[in-house]
PDB file of N, CA and C in Angstrom:
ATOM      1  N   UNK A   1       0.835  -1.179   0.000  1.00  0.00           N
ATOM      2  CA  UNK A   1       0.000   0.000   0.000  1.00  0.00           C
ATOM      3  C   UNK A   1       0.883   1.247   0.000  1.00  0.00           C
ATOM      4  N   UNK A   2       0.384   1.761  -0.698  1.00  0.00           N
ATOM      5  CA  UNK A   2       1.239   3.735  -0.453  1.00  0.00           C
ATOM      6  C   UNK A   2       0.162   4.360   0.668  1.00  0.00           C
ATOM      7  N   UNK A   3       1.422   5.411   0.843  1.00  0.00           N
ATOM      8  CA  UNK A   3       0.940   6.331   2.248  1.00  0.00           C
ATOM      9  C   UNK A   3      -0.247   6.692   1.525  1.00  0.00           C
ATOM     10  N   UNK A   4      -0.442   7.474   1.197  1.00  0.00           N
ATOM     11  CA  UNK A   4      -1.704   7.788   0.690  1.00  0.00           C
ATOM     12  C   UNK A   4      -3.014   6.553   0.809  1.00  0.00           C
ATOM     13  N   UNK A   5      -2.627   5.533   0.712  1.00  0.00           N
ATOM     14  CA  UNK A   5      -3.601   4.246   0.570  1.00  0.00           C
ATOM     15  C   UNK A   5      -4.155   3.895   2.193  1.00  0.00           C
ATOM     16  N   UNK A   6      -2.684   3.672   2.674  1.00  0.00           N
ATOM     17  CA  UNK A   6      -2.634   3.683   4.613  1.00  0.00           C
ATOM     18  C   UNK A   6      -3.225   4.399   5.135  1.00  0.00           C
ATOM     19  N   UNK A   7      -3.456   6.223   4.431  1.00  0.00           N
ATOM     20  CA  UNK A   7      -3.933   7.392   5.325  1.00  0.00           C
ATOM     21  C   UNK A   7      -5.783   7.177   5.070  1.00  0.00           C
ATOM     22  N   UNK A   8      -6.222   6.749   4.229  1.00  0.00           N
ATOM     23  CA  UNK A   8      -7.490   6.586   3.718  1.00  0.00           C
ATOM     24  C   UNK A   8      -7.952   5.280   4.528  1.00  0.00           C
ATOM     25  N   UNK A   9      -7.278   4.394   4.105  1.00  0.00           N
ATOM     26  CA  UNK A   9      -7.526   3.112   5.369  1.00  0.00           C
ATOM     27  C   UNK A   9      -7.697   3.641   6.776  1.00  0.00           C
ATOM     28  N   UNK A  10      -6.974   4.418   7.275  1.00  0.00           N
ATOM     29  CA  UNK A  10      -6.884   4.534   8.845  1.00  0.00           C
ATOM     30  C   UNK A  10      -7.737   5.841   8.661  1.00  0.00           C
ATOM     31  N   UNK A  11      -8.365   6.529   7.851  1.00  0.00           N
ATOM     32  CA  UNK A  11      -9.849   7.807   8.203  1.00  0.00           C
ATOM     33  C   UNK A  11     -10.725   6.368   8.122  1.00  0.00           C
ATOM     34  N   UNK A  12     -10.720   5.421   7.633  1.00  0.00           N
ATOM     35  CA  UNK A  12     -11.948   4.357   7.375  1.00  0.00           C
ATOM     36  C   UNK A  12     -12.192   3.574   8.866  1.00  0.00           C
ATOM     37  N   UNK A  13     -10.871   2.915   9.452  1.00  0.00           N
ATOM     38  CA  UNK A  13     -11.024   3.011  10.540  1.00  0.00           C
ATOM     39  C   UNK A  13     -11.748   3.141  11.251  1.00  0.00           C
ATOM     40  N   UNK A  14     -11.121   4.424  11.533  1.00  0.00           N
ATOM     41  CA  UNK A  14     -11.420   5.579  12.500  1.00  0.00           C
ATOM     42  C   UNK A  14     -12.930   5.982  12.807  1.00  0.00           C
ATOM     43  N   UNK A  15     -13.675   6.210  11.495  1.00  0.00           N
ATOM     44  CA  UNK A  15     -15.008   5.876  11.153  1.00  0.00           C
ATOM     45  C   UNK A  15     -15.670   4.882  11.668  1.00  0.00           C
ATOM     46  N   UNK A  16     -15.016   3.440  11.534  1.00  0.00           N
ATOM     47  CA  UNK A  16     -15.778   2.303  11.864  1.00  0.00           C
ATOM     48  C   UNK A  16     -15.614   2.344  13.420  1.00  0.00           C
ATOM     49  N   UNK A  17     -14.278   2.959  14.079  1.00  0.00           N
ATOM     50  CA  UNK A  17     -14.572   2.581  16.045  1.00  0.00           C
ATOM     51  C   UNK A  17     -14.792   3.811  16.262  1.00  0.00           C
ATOM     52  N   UNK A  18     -15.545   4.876  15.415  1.00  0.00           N
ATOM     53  CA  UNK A  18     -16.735   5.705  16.295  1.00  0.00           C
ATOM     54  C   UNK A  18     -17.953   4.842  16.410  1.00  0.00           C
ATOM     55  N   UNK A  19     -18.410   4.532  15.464  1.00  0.00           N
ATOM     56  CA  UNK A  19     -19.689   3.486  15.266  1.00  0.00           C
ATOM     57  C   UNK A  19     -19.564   2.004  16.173  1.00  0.00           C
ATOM     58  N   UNK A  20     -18.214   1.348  16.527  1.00  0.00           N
ATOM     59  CA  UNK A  20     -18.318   0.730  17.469  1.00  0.00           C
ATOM     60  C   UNK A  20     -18.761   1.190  18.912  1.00  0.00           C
ATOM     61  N   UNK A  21     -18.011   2.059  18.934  1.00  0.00           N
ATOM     62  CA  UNK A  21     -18.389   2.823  20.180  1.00  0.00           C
ATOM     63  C   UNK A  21     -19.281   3.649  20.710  1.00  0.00           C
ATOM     64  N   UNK A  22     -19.814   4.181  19.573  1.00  0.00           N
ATOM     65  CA  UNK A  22     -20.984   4.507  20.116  1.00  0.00           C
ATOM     66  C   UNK A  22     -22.153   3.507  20.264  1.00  0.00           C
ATOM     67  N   UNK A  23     -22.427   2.447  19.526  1.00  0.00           N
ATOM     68  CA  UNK A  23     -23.035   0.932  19.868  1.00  0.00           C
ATOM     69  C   UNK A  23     -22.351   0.600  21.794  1.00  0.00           C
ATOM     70  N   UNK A  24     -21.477   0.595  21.582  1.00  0.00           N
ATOM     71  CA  UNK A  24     -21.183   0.332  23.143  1.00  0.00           C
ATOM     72  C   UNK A  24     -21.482   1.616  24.353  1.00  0.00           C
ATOM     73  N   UNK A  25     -21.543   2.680  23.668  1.00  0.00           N
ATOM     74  CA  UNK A  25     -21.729   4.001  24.414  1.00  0.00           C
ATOM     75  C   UNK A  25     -23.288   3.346  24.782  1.00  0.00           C
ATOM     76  N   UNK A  26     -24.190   3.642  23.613  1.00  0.00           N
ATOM     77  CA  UNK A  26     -25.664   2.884  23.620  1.00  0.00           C
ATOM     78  C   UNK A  26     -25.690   2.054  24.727  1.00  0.00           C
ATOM     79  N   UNK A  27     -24.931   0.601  24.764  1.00  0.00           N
ATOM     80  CA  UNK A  27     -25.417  -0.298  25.773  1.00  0.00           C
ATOM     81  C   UNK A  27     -25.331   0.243  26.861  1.00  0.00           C
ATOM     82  N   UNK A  28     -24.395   0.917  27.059  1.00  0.00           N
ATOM     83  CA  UNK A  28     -23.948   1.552  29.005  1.00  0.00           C
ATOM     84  C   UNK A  28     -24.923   2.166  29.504  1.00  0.00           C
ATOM     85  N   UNK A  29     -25.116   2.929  28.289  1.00  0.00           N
ATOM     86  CA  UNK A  29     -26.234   4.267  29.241  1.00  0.00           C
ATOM     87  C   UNK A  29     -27.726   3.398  29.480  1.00  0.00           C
ATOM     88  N   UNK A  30     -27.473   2.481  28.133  1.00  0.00           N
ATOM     89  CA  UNK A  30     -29.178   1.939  28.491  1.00  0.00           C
ATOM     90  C   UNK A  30     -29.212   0.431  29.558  1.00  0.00           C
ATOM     91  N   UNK A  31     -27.795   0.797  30.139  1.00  0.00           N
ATOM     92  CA  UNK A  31     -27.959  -0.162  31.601  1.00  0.00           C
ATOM     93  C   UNK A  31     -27.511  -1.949  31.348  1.00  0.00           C
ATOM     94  N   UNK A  32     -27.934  -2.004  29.901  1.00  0.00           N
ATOM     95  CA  UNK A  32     -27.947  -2.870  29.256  1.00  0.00           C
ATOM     96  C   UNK A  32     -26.039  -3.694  29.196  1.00  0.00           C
ATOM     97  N   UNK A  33     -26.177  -5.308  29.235  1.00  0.00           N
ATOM     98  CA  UNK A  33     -25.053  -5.940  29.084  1.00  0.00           C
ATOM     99  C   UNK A  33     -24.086  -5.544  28.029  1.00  0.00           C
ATOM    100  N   UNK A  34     -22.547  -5.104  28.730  1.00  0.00           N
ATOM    101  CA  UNK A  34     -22.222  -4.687  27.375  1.00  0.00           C
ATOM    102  C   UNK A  34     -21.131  -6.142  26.373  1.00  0.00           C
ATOM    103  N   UNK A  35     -21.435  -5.896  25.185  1.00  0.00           N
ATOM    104  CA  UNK A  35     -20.869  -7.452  24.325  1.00  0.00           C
ATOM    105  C   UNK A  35     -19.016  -7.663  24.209  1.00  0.00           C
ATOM    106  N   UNK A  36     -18.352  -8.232  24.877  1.00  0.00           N
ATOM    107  CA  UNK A  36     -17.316  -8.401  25.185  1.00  0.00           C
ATOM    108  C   UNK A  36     -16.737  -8.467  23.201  1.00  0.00           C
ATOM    109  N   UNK A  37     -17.976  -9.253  22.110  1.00  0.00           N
ATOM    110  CA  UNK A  37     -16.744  -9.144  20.910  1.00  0.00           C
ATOM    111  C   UNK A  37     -16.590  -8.082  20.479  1.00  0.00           C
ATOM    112  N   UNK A  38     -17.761  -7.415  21.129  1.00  0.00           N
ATOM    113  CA  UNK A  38     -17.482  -5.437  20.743  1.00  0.00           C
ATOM    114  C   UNK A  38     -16.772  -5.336  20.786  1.00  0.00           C
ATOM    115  N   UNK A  39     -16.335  -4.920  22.366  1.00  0.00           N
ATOM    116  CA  UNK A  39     -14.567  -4.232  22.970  1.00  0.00           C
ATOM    117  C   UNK A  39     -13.703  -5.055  21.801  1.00  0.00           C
ATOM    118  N   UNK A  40     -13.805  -6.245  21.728  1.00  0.00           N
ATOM    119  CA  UNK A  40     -12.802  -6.728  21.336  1.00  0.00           C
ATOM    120  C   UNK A  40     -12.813  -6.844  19.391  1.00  0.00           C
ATOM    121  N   UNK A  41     -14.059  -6.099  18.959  1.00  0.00           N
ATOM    122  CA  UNK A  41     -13.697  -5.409  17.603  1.00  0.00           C
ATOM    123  C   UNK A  41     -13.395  -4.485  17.569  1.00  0.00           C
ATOM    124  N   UNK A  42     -13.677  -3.352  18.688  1.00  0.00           N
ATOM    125  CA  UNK A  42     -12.993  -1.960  19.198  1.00  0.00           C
ATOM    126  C   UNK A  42     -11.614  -1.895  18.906  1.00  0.00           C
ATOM    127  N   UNK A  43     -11.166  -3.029  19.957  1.00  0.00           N
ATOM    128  CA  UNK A  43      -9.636  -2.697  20.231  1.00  0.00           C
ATOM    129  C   UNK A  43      -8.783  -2.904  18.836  1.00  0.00           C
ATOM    130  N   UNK A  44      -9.419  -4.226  18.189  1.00  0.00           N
ATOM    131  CA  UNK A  44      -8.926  -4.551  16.804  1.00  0.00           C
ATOM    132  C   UNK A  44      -9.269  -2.992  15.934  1.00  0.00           C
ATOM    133  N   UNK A  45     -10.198  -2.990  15.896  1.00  0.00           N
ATOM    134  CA  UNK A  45      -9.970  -1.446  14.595  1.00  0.00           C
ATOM    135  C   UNK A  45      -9.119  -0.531  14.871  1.00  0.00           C
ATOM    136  N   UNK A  46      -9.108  -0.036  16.467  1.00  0.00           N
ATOM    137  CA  UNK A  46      -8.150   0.715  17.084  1.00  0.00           C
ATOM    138  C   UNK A  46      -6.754   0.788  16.555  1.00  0.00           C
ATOM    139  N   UNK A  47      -6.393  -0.458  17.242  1.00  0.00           N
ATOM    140  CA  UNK A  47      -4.879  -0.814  16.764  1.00  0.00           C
ATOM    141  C   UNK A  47      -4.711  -0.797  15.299  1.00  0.00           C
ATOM    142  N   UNK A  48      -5.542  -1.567  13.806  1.00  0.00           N
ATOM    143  CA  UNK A  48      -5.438  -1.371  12.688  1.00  0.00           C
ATOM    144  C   UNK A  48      -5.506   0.051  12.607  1.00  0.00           C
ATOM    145  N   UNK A  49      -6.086   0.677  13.099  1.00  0.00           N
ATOM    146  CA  UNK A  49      -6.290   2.410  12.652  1.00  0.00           C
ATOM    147  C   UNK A  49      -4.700   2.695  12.857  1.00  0.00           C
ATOM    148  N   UNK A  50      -4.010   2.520  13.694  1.00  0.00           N
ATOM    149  CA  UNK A  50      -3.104   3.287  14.499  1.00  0.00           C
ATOM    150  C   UNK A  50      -2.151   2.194  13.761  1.00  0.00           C
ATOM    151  N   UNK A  51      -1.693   1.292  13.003  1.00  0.00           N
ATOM    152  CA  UNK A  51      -0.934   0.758  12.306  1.00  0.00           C
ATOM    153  C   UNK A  51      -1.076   1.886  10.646  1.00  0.00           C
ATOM    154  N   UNK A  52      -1.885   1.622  10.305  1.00  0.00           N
ATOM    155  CA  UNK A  52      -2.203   2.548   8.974  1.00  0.00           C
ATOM    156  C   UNK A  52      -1.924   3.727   9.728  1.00  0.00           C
ATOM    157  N   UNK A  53      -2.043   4.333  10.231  1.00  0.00           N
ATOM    158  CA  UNK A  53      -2.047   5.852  10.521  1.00  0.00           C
ATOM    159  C   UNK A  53      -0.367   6.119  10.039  1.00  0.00           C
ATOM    160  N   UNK A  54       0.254   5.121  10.819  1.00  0.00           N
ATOM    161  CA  UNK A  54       1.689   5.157  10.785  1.00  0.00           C
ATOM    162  C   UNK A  54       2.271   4.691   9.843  1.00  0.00           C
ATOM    163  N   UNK A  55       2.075   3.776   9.191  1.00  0.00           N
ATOM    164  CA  UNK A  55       2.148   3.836   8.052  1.00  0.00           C
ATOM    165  C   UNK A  55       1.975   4.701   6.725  1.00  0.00           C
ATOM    166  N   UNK A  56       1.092   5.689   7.275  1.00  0.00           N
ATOM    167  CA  UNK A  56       0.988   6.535   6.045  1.00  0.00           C
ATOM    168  C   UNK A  56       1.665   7.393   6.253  1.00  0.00           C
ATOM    169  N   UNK A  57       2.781   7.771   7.513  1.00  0.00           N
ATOM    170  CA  UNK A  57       3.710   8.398   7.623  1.00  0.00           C
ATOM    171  C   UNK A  57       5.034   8.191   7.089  1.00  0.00           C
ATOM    172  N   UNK A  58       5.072   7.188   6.682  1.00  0.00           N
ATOM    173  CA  UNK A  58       6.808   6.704   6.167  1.00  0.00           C
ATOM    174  C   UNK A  58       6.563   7.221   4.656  1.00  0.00           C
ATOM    175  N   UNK A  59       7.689   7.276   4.077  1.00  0.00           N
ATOM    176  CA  UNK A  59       7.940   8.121   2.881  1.00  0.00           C
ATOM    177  C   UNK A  59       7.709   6.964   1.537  1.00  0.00           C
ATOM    178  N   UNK A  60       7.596   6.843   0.690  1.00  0.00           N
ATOM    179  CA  UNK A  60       6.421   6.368   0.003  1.00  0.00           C
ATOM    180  C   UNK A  60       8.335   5.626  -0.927  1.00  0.00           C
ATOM    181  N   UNK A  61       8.153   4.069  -0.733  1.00  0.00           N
ATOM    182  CA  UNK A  61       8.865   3.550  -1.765  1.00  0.00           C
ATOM    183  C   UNK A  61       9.552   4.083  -2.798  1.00  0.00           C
ATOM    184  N   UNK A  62      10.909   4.178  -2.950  1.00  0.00           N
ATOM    185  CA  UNK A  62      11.644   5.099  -4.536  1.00  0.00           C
ATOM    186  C   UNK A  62      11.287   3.891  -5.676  1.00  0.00           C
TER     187      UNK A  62
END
């Protein structure tokens, strides 16, 4: 992937663990059980976000 490819991946992300989280924001407030594969698709997009992010920082293959 080029930086450019990485930086678009990780806004996509980023996108998808607001929408996790606010699904989990949802369960808390409504008292309701919260789903452990959530957190644990949370943490996965998280970390992919924050791999691409950095990645789209390195200088792009000669």
């Amino acid at each position: 992937m080029t930086p450019d490819e990485h930086a678009v991946r990780a806004e996509e992300l980023a996108a998808e663990a607001e929408e996790l989280y606010a699904d989990l924001r949802r369960d808390v407030e409504a008292g309701g059980a919260v789903d452990d594969t959530l957190w644990r698709f949370l943490d996965t997009t998280i970390s992919l976000g924050n791999l691409h992010a950095s990645a789209a920082q390195r200088p792009a293959p000669a």
